[in-house]
N, C-alpha and C. Protein backbone atom coordinates (compact mmCIF):
# COMPACT_ATOMS: atom_id res chain seq x y z
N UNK A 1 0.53 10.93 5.79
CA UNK A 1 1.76 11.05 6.53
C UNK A 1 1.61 12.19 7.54
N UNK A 2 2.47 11.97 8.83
CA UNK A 2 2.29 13.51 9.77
C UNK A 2 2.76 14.71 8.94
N UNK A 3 2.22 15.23 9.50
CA UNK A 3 2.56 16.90 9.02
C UNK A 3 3.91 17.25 9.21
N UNK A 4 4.96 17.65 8.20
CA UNK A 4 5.84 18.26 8.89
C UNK A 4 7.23 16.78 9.04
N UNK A 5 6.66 15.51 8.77
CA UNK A 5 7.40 14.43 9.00
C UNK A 5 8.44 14.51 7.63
N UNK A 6 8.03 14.74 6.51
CA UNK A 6 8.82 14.24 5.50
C UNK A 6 9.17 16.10 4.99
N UNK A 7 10.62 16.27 4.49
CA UNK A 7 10.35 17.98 4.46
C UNK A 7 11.40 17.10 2.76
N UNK A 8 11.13 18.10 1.92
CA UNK A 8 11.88 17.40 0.70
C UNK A 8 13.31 18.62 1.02
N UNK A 9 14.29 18.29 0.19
CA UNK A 9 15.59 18.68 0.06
C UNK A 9 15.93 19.18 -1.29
N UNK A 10 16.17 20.15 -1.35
CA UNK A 10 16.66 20.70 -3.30
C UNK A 10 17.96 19.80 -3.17
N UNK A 11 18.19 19.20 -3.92
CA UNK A 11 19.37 18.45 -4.30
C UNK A 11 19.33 17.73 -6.03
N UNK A 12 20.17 17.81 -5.79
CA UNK A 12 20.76 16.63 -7.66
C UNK A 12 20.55 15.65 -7.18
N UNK A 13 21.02 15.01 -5.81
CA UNK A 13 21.01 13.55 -5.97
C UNK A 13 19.82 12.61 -5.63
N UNK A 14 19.57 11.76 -6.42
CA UNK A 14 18.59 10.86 -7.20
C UNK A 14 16.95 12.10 -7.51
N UNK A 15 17.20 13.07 -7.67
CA UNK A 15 16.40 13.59 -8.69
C UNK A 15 14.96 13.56 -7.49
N UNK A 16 15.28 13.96 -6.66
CA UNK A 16 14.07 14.14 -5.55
C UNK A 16 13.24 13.14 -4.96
N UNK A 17 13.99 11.71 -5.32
CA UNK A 17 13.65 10.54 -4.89
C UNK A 17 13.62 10.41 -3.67
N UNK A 18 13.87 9.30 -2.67
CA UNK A 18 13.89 9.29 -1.44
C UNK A 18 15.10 9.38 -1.04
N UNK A 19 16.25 9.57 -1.85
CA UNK A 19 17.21 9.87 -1.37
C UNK A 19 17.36 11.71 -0.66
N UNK A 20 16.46 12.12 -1.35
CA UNK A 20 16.30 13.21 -1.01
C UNK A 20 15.20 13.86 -0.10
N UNK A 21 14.75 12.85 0.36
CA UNK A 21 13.36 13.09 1.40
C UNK A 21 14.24 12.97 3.08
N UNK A 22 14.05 13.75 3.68
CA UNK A 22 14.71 13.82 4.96
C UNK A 22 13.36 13.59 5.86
N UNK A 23 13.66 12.76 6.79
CA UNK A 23 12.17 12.10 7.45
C UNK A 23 12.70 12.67 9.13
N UNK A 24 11.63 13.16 9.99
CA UNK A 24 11.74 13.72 11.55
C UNK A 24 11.82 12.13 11.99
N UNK A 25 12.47 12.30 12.99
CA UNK A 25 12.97 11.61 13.94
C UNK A 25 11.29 10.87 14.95
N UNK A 26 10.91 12.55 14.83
CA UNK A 26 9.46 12.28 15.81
C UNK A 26 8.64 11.57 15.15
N UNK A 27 8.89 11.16 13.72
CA UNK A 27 7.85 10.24 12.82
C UNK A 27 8.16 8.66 13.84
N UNK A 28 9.57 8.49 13.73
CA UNK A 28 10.27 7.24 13.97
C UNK A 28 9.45 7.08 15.32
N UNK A 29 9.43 8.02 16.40
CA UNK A 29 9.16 8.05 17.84
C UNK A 29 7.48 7.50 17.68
N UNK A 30 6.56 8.35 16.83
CA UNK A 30 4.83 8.04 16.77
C UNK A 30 4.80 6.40 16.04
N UNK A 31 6.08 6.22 15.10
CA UNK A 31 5.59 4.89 14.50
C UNK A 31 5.80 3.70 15.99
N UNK A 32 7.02 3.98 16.74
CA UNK A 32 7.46 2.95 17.40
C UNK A 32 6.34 3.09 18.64
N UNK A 33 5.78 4.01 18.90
CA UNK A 33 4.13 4.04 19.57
C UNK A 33 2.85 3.02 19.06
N UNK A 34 2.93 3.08 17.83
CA UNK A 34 2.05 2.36 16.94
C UNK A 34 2.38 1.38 17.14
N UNK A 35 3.46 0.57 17.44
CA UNK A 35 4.20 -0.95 16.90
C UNK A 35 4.10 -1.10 18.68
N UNK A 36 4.27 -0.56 19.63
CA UNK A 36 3.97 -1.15 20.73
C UNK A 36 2.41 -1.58 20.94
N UNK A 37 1.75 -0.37 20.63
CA UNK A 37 0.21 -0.58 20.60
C UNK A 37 -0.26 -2.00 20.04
N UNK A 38 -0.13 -1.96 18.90
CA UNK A 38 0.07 -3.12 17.73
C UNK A 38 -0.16 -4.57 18.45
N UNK A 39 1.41 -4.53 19.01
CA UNK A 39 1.85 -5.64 19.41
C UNK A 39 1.46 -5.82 20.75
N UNK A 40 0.90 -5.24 21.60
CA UNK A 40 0.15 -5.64 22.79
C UNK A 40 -1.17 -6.40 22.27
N UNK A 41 -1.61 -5.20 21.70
CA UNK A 41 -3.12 -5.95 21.46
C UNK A 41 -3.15 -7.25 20.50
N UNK A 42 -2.12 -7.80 20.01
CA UNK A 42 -1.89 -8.98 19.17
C UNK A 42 -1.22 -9.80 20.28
N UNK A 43 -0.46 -9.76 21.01
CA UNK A 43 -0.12 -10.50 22.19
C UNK A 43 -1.15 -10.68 22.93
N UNK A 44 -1.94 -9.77 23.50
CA UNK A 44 -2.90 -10.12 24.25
C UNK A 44 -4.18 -11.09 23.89
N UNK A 45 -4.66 -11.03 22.42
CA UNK A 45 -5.48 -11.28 21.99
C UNK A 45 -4.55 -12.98 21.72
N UNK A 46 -3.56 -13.21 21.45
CA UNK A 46 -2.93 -14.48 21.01
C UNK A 46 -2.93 -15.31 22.54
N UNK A 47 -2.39 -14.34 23.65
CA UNK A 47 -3.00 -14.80 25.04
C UNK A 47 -3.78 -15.35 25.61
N UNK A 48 -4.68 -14.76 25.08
CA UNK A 48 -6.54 -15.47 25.39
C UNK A 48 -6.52 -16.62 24.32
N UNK A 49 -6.60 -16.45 23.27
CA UNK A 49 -6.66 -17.36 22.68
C UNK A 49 -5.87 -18.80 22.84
N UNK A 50 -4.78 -18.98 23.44
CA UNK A 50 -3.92 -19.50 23.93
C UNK A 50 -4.94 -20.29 25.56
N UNK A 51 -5.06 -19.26 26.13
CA UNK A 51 -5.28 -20.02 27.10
C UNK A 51 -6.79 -20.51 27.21
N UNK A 52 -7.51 -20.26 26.21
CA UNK A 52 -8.84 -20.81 25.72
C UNK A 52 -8.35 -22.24 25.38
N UNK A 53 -7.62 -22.70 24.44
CA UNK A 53 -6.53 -24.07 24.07
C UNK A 53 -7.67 -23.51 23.10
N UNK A 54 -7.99 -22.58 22.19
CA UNK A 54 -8.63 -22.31 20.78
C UNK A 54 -7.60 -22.09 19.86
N UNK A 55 -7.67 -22.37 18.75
CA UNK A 55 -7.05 -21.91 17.23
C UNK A 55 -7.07 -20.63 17.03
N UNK A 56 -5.95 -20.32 16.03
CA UNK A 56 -5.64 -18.18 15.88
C UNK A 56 -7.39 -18.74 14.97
N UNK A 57 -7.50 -17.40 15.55
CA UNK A 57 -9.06 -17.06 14.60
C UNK A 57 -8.46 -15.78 13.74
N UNK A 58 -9.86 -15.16 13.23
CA UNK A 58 -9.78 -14.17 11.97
C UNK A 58 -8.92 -12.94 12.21
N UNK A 59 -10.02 -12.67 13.48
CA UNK A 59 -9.08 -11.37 14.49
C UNK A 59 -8.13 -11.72 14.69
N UNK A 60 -7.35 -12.72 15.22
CA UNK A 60 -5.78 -12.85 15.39
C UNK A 60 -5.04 -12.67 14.19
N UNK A 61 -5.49 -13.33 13.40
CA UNK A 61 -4.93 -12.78 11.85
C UNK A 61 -5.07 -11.33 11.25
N UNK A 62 -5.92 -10.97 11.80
CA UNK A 62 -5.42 -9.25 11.31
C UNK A 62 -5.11 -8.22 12.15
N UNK A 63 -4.90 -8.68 13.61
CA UNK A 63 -3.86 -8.39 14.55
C UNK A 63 -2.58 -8.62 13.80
N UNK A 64 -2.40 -9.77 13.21
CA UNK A 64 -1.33 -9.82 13.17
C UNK A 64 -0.43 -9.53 12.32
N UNK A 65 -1.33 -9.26 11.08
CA UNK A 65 -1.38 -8.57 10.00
C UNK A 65 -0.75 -6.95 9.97
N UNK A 66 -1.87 -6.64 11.20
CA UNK A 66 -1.42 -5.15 10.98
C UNK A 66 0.06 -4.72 11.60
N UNK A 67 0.15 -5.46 12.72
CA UNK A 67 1.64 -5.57 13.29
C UNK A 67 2.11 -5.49 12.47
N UNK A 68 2.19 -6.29 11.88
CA UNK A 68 3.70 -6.66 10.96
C UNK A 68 3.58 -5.47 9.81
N UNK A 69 2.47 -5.29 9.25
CA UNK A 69 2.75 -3.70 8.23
C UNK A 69 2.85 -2.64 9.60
N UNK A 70 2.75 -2.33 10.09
CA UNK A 70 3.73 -1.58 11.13
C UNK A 70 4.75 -1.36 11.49
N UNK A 71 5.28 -2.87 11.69
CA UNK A 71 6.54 -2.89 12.32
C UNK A 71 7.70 -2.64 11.19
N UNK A 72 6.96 -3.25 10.27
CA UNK A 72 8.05 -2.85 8.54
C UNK A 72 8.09 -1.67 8.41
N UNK A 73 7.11 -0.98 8.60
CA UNK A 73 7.53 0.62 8.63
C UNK A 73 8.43 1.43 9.60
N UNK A 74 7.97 1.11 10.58
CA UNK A 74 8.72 1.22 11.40
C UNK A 74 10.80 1.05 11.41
N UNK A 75 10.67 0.07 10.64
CA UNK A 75 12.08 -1.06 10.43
C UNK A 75 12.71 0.34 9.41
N UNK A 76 12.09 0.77 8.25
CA UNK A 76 12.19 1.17 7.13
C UNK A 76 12.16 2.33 7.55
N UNK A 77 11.83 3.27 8.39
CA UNK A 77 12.26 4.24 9.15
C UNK A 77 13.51 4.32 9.52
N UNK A 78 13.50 3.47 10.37
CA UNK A 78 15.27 3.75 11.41
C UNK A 78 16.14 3.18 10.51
N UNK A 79 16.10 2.25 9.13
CA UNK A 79 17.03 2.41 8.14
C UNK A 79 16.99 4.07 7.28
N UNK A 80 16.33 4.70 6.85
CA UNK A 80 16.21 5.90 6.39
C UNK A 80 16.83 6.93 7.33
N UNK A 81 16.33 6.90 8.76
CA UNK A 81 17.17 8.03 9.79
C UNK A 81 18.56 7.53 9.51
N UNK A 82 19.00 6.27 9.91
CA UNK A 82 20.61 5.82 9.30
C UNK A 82 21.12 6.55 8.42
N UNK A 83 20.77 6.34 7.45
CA UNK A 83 21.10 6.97 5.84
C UNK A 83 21.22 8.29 6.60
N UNK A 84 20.46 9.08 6.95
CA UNK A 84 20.57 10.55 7.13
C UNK A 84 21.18 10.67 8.44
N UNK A 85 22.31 9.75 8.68
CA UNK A 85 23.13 9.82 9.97
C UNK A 85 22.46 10.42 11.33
N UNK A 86 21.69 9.63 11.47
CA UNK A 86 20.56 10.13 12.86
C UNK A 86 20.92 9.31 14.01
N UNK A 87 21.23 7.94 13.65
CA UNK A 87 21.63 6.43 14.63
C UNK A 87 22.70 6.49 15.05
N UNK A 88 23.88 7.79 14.96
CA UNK A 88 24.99 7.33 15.47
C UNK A 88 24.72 7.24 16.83
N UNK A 89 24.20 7.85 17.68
CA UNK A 89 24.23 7.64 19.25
C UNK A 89 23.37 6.72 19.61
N UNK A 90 23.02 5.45 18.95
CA UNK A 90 21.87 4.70 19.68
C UNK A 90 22.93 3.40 20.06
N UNK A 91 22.43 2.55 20.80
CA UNK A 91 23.38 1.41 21.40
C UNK A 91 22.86 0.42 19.75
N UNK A 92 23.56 -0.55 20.18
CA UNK A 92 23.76 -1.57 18.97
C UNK A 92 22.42 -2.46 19.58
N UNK A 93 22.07 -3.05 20.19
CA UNK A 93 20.68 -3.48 21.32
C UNK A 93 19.44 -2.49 20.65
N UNK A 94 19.06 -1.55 20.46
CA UNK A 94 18.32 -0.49 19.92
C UNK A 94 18.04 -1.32 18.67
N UNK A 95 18.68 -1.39 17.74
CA UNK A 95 18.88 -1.97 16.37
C UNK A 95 18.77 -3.60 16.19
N UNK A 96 18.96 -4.39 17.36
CA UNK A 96 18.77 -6.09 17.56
C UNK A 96 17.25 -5.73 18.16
N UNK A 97 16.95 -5.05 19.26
CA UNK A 97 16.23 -5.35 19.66
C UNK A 97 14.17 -5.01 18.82
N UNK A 98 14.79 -4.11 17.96
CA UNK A 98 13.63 -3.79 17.01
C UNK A 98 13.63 -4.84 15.60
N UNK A 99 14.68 -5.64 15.71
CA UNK A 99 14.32 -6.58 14.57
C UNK A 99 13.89 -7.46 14.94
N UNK A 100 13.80 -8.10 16.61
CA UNK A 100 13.82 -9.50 16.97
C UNK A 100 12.14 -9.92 16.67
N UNK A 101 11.31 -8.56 16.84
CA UNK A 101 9.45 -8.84 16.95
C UNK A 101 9.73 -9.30 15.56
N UNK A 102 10.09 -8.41 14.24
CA UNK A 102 10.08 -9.26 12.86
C UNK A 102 10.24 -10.66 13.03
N UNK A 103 11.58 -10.47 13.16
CA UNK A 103 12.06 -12.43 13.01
C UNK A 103 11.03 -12.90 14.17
N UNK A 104 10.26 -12.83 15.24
CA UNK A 104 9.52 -13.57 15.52
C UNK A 104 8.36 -13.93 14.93
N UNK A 105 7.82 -12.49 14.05
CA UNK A 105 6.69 -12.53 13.05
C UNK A 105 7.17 -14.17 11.34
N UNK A 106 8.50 -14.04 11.25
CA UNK A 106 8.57 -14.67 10.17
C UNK A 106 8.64 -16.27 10.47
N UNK A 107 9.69 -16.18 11.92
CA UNK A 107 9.50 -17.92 12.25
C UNK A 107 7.97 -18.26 12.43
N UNK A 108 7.09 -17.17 12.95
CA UNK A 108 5.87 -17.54 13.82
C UNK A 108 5.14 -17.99 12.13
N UNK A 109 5.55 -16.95 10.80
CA UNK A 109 4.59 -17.45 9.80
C UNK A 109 5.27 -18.48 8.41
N UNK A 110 6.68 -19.28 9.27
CA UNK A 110 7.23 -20.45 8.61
C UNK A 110 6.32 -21.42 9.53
N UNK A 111 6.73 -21.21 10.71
CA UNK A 111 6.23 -22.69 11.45
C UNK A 111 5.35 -23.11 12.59
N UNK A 112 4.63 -21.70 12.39
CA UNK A 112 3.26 -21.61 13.70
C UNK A 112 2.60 -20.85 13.19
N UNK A 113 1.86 -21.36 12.36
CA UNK A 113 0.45 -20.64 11.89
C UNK A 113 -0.75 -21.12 12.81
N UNK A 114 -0.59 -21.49 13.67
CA UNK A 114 -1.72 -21.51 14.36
C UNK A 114 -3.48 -22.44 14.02
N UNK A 115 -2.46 -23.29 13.22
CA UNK A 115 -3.68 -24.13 12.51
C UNK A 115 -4.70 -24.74 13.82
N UNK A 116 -3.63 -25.47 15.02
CA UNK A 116 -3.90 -26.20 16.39
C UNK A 116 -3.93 -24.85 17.56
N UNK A 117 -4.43 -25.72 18.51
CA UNK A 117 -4.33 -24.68 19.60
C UNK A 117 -2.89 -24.75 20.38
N UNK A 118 -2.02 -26.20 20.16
CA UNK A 118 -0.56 -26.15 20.47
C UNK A 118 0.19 -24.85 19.50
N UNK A 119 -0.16 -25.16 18.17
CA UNK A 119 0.50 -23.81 17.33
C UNK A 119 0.15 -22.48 17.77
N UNK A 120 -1.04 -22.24 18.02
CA UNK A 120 -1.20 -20.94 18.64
C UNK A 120 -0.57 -20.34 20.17
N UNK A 121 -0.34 -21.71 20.57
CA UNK A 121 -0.06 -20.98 22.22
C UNK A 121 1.79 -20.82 21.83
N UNK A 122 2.36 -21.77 20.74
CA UNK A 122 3.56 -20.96 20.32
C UNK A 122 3.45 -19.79 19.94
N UNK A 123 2.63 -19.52 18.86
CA UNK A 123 2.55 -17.98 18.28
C UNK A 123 2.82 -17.10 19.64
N UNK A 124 1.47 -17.24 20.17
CA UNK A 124 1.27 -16.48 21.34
C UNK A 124 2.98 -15.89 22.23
N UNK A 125 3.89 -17.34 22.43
CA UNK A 125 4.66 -16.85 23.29
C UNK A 125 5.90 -16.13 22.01
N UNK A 126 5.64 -16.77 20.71
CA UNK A 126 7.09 -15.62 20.06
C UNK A 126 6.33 -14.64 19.93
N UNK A 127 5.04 -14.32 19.81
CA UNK A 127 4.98 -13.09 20.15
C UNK A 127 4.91 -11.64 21.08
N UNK A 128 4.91 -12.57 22.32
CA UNK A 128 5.55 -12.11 23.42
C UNK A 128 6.71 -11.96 23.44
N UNK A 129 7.25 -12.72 22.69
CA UNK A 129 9.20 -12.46 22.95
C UNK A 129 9.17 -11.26 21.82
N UNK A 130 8.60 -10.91 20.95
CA UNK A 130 8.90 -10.14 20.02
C UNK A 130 8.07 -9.05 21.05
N UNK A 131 7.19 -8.82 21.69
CA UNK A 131 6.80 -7.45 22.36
C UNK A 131 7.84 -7.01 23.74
N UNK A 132 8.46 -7.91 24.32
CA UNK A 132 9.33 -7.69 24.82
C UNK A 132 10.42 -7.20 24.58
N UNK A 133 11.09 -7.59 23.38
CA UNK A 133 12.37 -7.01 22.89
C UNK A 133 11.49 -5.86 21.83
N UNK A 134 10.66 -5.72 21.31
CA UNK A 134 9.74 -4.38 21.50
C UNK A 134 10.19 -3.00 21.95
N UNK A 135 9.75 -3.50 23.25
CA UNK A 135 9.57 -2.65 24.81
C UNK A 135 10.78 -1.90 25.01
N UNK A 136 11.86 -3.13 24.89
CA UNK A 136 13.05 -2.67 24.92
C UNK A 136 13.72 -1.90 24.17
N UNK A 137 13.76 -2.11 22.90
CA UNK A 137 14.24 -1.56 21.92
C UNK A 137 13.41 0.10 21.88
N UNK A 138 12.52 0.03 22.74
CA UNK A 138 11.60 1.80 22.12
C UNK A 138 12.41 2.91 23.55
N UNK A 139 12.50 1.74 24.59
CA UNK A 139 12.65 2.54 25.65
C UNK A 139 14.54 2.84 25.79
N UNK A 140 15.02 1.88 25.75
CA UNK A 140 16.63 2.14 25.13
C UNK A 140 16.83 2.93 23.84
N UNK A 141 16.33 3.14 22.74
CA UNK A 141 15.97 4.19 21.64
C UNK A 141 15.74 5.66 22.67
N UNK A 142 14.57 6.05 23.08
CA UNK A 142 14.36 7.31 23.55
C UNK A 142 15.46 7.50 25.00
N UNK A 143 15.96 6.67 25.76
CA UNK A 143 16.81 7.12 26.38
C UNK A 143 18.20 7.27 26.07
N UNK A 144 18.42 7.16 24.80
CA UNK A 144 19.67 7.64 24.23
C UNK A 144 19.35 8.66 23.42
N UNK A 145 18.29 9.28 22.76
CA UNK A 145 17.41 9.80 22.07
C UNK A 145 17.68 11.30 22.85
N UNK A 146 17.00 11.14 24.29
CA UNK A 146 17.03 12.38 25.38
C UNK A 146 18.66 12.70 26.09
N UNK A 147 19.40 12.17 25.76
CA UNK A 147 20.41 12.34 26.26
C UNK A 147 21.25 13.70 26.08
């Protein structure tokens, strides 16, 4: 974990569990760095592959893999800053727009696994829609963030 990200809290309540772990904000800021990174290079790579008319290969699968344990962290972050009343000043868009890459990750692994090269060039574009509302969600976050 970063240095300095998680600071514990003397408290009674839940006995030093995570209720009592107070997490920096700047963790939230380096993860949602990670989850853009992530998700470019899994878009891009679903891109090519797409316009090859090739099938997700191995690498696309652990592109896509790692996204998604990213982006859950990420998710599981800005619920934890919540809890520790950090989100009141963010727009409601901030909060849609960082769940939409998930739900594109879960439709993409109900009903486009990428067996065909038609399934992949879907993947490819929900996962563009999920790096887009991404984009959005990091850059509407830090400009209410700096305010």
């Amino acid at each position: 974990m970063l240095h300095g990200a998680v600071l514990a809290q003397d408290s009674t309540l839940g006995d030093g569990k995570i209720d009592n772990w107070i997490i920096d904000s700047s963790v939230h800021v380096t993860v949602g760095v990670l989850v853009l990174l992530s998700l470019t290079a899994s878009a891009a790579w679903l891109a090519r592959l797409a316009w090859q008319k090739a099938r997700l290969d191995h690498t696309g699968r652990w592109l896509i893999g790692i996204t998604q344990v990213v982006l859950t962290v990420q998710i599981l972050l800005g619920i934890k800053l919540l809890d520790q009343n950090q989100g009141f000043n963010q727009l409601y868009i901030h909060y849609i727009g960082g769940l939409v890459p998930m739900g594109a990750f879960l439709v993409g692994g109900w009903w486009v696994r990428g067996e065909t090269p038609q399934r992949t060039r879907l993947l490819a574009v929900l996962v563009a829609v999920g790096w887009f509302s991404a984009v959005m969600a990091f850059f509407i976050g830090r400009a209410y963030v700096n305010r």
